[in-house]
N, C-alpha and C. Protein backbone atom coordinates (compact mmCIF):
# COMPACT_ATOMS: atom_id res chain seq x y z
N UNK A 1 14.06 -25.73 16.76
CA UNK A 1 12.93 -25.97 15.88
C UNK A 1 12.96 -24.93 14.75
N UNK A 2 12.90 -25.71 13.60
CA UNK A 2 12.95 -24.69 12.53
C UNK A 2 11.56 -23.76 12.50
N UNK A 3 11.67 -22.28 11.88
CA UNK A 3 10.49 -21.32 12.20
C UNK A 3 9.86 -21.66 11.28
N UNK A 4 9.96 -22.47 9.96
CA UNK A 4 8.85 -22.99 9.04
C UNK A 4 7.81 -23.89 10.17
N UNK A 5 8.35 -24.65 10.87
CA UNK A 5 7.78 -25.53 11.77
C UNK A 5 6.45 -25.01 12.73
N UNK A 6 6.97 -24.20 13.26
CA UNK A 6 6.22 -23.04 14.07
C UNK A 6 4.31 -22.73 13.77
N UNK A 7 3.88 -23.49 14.18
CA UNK A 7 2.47 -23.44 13.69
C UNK A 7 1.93 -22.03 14.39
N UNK A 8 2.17 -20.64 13.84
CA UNK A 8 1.84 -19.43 14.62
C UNK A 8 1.46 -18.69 13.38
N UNK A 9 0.95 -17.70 13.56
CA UNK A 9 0.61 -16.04 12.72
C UNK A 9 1.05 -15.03 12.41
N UNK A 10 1.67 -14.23 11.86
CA UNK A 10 2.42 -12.95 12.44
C UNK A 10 1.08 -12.22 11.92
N UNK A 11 1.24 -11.09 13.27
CA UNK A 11 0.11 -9.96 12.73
C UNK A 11 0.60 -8.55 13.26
N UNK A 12 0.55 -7.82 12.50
CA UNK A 12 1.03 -6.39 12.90
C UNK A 12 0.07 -5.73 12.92
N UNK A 13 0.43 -4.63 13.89
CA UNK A 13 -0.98 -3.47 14.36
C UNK A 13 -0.45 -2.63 15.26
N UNK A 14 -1.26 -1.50 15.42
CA UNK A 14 -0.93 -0.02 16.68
C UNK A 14 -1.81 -0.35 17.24
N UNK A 15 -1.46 0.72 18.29
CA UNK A 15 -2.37 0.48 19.43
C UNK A 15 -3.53 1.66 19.32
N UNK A 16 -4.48 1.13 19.90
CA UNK A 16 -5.59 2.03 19.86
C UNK A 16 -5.42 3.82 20.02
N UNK A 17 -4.24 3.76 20.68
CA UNK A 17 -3.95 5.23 20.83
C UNK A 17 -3.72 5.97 19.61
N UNK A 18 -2.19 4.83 19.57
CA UNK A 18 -1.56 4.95 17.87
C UNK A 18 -2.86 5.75 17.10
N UNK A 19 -3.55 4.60 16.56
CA UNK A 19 -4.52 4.95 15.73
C UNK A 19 -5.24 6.16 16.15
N UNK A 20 -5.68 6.69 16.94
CA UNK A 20 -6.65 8.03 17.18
C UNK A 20 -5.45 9.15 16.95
N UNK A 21 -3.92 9.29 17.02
CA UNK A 21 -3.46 10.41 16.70
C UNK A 21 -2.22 9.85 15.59
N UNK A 22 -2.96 9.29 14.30
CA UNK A 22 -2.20 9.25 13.56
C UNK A 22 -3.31 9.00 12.32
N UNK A 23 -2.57 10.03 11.32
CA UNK A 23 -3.89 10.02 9.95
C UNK A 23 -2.98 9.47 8.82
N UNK A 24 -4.04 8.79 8.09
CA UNK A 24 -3.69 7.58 7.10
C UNK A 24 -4.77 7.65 5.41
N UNK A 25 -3.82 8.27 4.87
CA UNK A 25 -4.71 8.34 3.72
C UNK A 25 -4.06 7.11 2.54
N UNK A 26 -5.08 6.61 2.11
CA UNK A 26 -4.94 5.27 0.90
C UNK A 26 -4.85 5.50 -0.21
N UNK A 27 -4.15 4.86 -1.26
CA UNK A 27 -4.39 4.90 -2.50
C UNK A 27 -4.43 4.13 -2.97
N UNK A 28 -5.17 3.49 -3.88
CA UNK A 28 -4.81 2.37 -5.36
C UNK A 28 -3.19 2.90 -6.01
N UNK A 29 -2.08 2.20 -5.90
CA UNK A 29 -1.07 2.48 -7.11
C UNK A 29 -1.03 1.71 -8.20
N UNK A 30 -0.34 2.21 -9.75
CA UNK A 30 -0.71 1.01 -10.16
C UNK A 30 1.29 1.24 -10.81
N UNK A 31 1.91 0.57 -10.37
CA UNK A 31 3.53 0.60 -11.26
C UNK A 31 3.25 0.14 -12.76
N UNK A 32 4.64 1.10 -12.98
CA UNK A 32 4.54 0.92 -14.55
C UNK A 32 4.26 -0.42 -15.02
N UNK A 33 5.16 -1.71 -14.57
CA UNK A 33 4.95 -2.83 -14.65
C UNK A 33 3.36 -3.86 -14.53
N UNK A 34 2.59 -2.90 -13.95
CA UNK A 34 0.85 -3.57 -14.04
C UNK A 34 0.72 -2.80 -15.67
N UNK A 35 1.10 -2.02 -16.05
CA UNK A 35 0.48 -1.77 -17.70
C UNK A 35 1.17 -2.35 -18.71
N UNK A 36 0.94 -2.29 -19.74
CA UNK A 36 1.50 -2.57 -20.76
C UNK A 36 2.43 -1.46 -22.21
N UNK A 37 3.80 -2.04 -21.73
CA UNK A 37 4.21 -1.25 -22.40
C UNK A 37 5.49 -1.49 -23.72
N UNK A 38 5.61 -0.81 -24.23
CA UNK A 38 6.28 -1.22 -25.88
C UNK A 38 7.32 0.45 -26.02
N UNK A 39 8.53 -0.52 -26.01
CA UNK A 39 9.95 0.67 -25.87
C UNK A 39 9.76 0.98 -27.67
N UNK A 40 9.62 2.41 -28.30
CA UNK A 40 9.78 3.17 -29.12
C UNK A 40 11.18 3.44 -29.43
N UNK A 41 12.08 3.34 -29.82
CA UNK A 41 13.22 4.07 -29.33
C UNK A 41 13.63 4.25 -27.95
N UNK A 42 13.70 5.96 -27.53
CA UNK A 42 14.13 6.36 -26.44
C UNK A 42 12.53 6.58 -25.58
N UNK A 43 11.80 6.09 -26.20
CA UNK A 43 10.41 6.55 -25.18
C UNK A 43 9.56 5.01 -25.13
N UNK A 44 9.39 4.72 -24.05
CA UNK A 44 8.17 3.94 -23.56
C UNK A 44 6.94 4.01 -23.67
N UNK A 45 6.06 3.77 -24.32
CA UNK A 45 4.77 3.81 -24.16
C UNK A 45 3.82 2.51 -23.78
N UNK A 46 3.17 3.22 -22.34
CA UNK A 46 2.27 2.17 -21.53
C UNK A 46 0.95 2.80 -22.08
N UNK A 47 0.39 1.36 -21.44
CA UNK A 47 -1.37 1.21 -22.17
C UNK A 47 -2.01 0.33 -20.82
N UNK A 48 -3.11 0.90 -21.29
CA UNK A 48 -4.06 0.02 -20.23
C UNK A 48 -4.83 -1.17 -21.14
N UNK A 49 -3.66 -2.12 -20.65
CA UNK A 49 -4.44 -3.55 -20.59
C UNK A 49 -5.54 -4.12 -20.30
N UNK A 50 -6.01 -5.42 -21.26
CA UNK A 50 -7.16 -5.93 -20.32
C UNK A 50 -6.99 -6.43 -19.11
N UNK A 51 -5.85 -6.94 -19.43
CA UNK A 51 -5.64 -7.83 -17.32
C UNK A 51 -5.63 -6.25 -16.31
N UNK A 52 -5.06 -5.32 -16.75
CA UNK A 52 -5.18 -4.22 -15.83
C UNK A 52 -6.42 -3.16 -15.71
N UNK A 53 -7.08 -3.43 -16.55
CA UNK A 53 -8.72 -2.86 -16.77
C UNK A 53 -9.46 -3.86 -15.91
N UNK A 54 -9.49 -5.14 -16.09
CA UNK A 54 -9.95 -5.97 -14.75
C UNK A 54 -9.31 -5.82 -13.64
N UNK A 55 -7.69 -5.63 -13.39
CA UNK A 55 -7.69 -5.55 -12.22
C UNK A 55 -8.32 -4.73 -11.06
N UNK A 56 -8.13 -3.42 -12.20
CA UNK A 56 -9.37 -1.69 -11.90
C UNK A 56 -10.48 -2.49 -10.95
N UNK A 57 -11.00 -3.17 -12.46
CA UNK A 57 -12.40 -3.04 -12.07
C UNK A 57 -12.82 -3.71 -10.60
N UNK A 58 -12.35 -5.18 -10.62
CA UNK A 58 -12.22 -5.50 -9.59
C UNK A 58 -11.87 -5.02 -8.22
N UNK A 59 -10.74 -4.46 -8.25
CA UNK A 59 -10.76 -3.75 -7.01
C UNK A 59 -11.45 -2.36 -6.84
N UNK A 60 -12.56 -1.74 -7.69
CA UNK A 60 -13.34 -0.97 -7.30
C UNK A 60 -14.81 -1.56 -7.13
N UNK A 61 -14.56 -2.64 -7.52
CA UNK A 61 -16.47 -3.63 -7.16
C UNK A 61 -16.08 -4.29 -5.85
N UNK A 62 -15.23 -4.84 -5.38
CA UNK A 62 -14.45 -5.26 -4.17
C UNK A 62 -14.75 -4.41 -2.85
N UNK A 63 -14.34 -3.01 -3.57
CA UNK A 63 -13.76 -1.73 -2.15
C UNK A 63 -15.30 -1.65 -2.09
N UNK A 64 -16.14 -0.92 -3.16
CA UNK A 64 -16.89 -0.31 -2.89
C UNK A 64 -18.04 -1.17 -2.16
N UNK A 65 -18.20 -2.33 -2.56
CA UNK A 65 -19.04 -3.55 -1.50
C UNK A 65 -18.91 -3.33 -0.44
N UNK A 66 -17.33 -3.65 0.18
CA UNK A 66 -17.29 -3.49 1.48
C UNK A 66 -17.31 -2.37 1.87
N UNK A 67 -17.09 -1.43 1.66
CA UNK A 67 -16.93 -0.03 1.99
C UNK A 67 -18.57 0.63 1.79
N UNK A 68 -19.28 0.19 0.78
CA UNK A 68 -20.18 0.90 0.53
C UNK A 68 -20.24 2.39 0.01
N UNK A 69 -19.04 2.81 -0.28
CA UNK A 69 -19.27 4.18 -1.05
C UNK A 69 -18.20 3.69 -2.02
N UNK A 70 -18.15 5.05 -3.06
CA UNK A 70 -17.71 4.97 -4.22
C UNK A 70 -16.07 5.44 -4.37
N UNK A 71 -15.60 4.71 -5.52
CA UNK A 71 -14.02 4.72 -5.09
C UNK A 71 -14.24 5.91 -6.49
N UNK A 72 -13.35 6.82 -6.42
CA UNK A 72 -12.79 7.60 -7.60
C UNK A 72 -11.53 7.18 -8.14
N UNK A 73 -11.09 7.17 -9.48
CA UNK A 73 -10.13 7.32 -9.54
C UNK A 73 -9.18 8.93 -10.53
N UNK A 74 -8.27 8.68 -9.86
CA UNK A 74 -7.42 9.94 -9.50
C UNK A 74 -5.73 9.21 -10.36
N UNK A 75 -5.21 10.10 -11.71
CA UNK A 75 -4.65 10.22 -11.90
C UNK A 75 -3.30 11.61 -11.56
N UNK A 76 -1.88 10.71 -11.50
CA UNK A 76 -1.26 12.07 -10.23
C UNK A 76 -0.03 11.82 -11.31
N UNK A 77 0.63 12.77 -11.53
CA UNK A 77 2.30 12.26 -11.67
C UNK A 77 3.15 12.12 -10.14
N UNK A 78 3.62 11.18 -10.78
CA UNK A 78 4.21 10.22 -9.39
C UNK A 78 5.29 11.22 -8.87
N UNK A 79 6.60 11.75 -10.04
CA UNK A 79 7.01 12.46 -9.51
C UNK A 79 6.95 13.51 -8.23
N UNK A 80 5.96 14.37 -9.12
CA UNK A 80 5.08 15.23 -8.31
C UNK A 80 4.59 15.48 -7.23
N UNK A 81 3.92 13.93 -7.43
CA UNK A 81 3.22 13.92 -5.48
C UNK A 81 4.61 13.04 -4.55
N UNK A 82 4.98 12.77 -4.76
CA UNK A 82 6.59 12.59 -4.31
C UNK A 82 6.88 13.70 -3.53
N UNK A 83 7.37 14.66 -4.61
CA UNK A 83 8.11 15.67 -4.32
C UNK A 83 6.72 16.70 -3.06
N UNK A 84 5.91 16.63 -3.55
CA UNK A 84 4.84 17.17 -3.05
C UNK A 84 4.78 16.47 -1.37
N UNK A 85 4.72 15.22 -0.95
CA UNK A 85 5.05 14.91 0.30
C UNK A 85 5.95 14.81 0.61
N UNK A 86 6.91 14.62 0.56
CA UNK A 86 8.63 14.75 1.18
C UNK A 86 8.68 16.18 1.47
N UNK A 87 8.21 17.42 0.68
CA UNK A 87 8.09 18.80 0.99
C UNK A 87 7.91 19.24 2.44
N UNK A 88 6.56 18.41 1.92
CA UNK A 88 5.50 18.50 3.51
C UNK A 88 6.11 17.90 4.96
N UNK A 89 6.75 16.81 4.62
CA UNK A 89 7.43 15.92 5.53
C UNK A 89 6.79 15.03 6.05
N UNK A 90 5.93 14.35 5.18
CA UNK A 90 4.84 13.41 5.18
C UNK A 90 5.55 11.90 4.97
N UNK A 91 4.62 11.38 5.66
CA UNK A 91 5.47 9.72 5.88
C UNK A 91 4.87 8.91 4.38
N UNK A 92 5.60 8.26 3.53
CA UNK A 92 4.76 7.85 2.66
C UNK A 92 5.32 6.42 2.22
N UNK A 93 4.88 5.63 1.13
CA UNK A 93 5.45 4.39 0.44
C UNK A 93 4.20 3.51 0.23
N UNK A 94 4.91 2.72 -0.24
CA UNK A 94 3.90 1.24 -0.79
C UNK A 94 3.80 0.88 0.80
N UNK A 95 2.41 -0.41 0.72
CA UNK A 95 2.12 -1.02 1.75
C UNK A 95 3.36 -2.23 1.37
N UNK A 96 3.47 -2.95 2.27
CA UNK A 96 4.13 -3.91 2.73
C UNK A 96 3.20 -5.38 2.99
N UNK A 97 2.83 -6.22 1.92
CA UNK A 97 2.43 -7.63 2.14
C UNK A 97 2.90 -8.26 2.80
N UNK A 98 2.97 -8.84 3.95
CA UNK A 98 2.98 -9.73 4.45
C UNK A 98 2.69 -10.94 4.39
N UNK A 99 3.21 -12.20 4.43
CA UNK A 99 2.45 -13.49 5.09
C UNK A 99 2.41 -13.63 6.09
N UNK A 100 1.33 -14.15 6.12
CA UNK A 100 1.08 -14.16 7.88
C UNK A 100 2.14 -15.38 8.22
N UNK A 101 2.34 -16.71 7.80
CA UNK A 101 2.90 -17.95 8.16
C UNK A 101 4.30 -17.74 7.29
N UNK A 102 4.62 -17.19 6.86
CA UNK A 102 6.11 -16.66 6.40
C UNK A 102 6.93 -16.05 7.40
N UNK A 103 7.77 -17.08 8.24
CA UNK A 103 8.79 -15.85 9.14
C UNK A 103 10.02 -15.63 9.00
N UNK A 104 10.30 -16.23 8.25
CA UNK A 104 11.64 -15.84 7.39
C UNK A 104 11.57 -14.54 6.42
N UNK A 105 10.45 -14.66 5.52
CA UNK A 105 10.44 -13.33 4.87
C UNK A 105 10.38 -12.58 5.61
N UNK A 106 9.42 -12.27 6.56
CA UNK A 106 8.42 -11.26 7.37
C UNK A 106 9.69 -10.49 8.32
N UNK A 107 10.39 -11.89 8.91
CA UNK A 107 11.48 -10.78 9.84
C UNK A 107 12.36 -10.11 9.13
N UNK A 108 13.10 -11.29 7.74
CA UNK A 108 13.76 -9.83 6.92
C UNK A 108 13.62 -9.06 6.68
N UNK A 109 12.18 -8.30 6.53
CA UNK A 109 11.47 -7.18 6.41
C UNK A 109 11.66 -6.38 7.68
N UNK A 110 11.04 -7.13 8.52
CA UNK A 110 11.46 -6.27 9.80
C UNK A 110 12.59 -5.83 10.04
N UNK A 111 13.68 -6.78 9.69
CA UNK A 111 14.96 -5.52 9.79
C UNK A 111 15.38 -4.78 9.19
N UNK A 112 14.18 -4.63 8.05
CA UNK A 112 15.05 -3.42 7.13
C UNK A 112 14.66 -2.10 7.89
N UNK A 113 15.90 -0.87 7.95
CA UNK A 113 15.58 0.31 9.13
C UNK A 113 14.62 0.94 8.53
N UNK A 114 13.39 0.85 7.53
CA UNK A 114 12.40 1.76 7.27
C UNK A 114 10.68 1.04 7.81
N UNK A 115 11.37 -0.07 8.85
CA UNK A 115 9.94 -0.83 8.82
C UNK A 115 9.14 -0.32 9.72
N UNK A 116 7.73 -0.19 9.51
CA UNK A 116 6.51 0.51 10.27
C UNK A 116 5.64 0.00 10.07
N UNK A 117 4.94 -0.77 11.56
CA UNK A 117 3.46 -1.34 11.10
C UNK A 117 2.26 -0.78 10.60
N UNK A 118 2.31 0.99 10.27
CA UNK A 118 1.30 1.26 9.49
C UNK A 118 1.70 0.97 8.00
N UNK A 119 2.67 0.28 7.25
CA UNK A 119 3.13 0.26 6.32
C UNK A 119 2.62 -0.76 5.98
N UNK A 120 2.23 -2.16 6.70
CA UNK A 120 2.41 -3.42 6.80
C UNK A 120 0.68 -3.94 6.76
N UNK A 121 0.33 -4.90 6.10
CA UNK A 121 -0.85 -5.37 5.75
C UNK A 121 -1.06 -7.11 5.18
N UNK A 122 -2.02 -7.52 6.08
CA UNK A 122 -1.74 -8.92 5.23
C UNK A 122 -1.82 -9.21 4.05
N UNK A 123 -1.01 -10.41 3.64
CA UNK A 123 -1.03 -10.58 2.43
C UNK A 123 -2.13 -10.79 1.55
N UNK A 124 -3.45 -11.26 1.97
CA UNK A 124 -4.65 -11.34 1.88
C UNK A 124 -5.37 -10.47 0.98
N UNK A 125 -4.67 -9.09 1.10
CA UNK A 125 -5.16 -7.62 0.86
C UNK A 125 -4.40 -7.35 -0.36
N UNK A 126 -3.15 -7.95 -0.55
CA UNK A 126 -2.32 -7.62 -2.00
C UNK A 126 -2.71 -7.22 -2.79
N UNK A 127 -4.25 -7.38 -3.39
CA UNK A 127 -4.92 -7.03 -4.65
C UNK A 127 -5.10 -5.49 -4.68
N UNK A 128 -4.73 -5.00 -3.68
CA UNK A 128 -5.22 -3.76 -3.01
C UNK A 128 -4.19 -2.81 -3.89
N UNK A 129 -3.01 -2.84 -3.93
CA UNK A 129 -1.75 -2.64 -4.46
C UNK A 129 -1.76 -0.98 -3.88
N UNK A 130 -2.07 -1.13 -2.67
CA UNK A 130 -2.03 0.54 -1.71
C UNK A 130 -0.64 1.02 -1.25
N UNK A 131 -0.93 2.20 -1.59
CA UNK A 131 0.07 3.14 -1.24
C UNK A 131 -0.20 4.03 0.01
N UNK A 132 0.47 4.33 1.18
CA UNK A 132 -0.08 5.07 2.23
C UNK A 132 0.90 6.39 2.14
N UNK A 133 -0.29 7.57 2.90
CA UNK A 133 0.64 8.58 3.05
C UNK A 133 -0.23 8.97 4.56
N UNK A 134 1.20 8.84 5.91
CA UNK A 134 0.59 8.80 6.91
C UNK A 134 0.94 10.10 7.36
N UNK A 135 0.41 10.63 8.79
CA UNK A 135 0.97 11.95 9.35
C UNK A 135 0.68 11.99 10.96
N UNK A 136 1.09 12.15 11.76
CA UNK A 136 1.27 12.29 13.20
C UNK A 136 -0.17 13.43 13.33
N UNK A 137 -1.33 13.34 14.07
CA UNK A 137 -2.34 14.23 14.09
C UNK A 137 -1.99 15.54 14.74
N UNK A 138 -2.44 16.23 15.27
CA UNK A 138 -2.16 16.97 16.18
C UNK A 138 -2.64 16.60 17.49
N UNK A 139 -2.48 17.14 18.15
CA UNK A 139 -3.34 16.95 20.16
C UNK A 139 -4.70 17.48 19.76
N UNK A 140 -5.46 16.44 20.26
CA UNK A 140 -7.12 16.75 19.87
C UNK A 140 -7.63 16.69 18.82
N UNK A 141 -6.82 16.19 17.97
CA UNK A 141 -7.62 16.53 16.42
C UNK A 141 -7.90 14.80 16.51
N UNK A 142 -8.74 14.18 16.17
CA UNK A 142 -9.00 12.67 16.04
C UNK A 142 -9.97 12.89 14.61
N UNK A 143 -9.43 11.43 14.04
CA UNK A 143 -10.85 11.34 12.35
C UNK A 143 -11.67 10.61 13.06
C-alpha cells in the first residue's frame, strides 16, 4: 500500500520527562529572503516590506492572544548569536515544519542525522517562522 494511501498522522513529541529536564527558548526569525532587498553593487540592501510588516504584525496579535502577554521584538546579528551558542554548546536551528499527512517528506527528514523532535512542529504553526535554542537542564532545576 502506497504511504500517500495511509489514512494516519505523524506527530512528534518527548516525553513528559524529556520536557521537565530540558529548556527551550523561542524566537521569531525572519531570513533575509522574508525582506526586501535590492543588490547595490557589492552590497545588498534589505527593507522591511509591507508583506513583512504584516507578517510582524500578525504573528505578534496571534502569539500575544494566545499567550496573553506581550511579545518583544529583539534585533541580534545572526552571526553573533551563532557564534555566541555554539561557544556555549547550546543546541540550536530553525524549527522543522512538518505535515502531519506527508510521509514521504516527513521520513526524509527523519533521516537526515541532525533530526530531533524538539526541532519539529506542525505544519500548522509555520507562520511562526521559530528558531529554537535548546539545553539539557540540570538535576532539579525544572521551568
Amino acid at each position: 500500500m502506497p504511504l500517500q494511501d495511509i489514512k494516519a498522522r505523524i506527530n512528534f513529541s518527548i516525553t513528559e520527562e524529556q520536557k521537565k529536564s530540558t529548556g527551550i527558548c523561542c524566537f521569531m526569525y525572519l531570513p533575509l529572503s522574508k525582506f526586501d532587498c535590492k543588490k547595490e553593487g557589492n552590497i545588498i540592501r534589505a527593507s522591511f516590506g509591507k508583506k513583512l510588516r504584516e507578517h510582524i504584525l500578525n504573528f505578534l496579535n496571534s502569539t500575544e492572544d494566545e499567550k496573553g502577554k506581550k511579545c518583544e521584538i529583539m534585533m541580534v546579528d545572526s552571526v553573533e548569536l551563532v557564534e555566541l551558542l555554539a561557544n556555549n554548546k547550546l543546541a540550536y536551528g530553525p524549527v522543522y515544519y512538518y505535515d502531519n499527512h506527508n510521509f514521504d517528506k516527513t521520513i526524509d527528514f527523519i533521516n537526515t542525522k541532525n533530526f530531533s523532535p524538539v526541532f519539529c512542529k506542525s505544519s500548522i504553526f509555520s507562520n511562526q517562522s521559530e528558531f529554537r535554542v535548546v539545553t539539557k537542564l540540570p538535576d532539579g532545576k525544572v521551568c
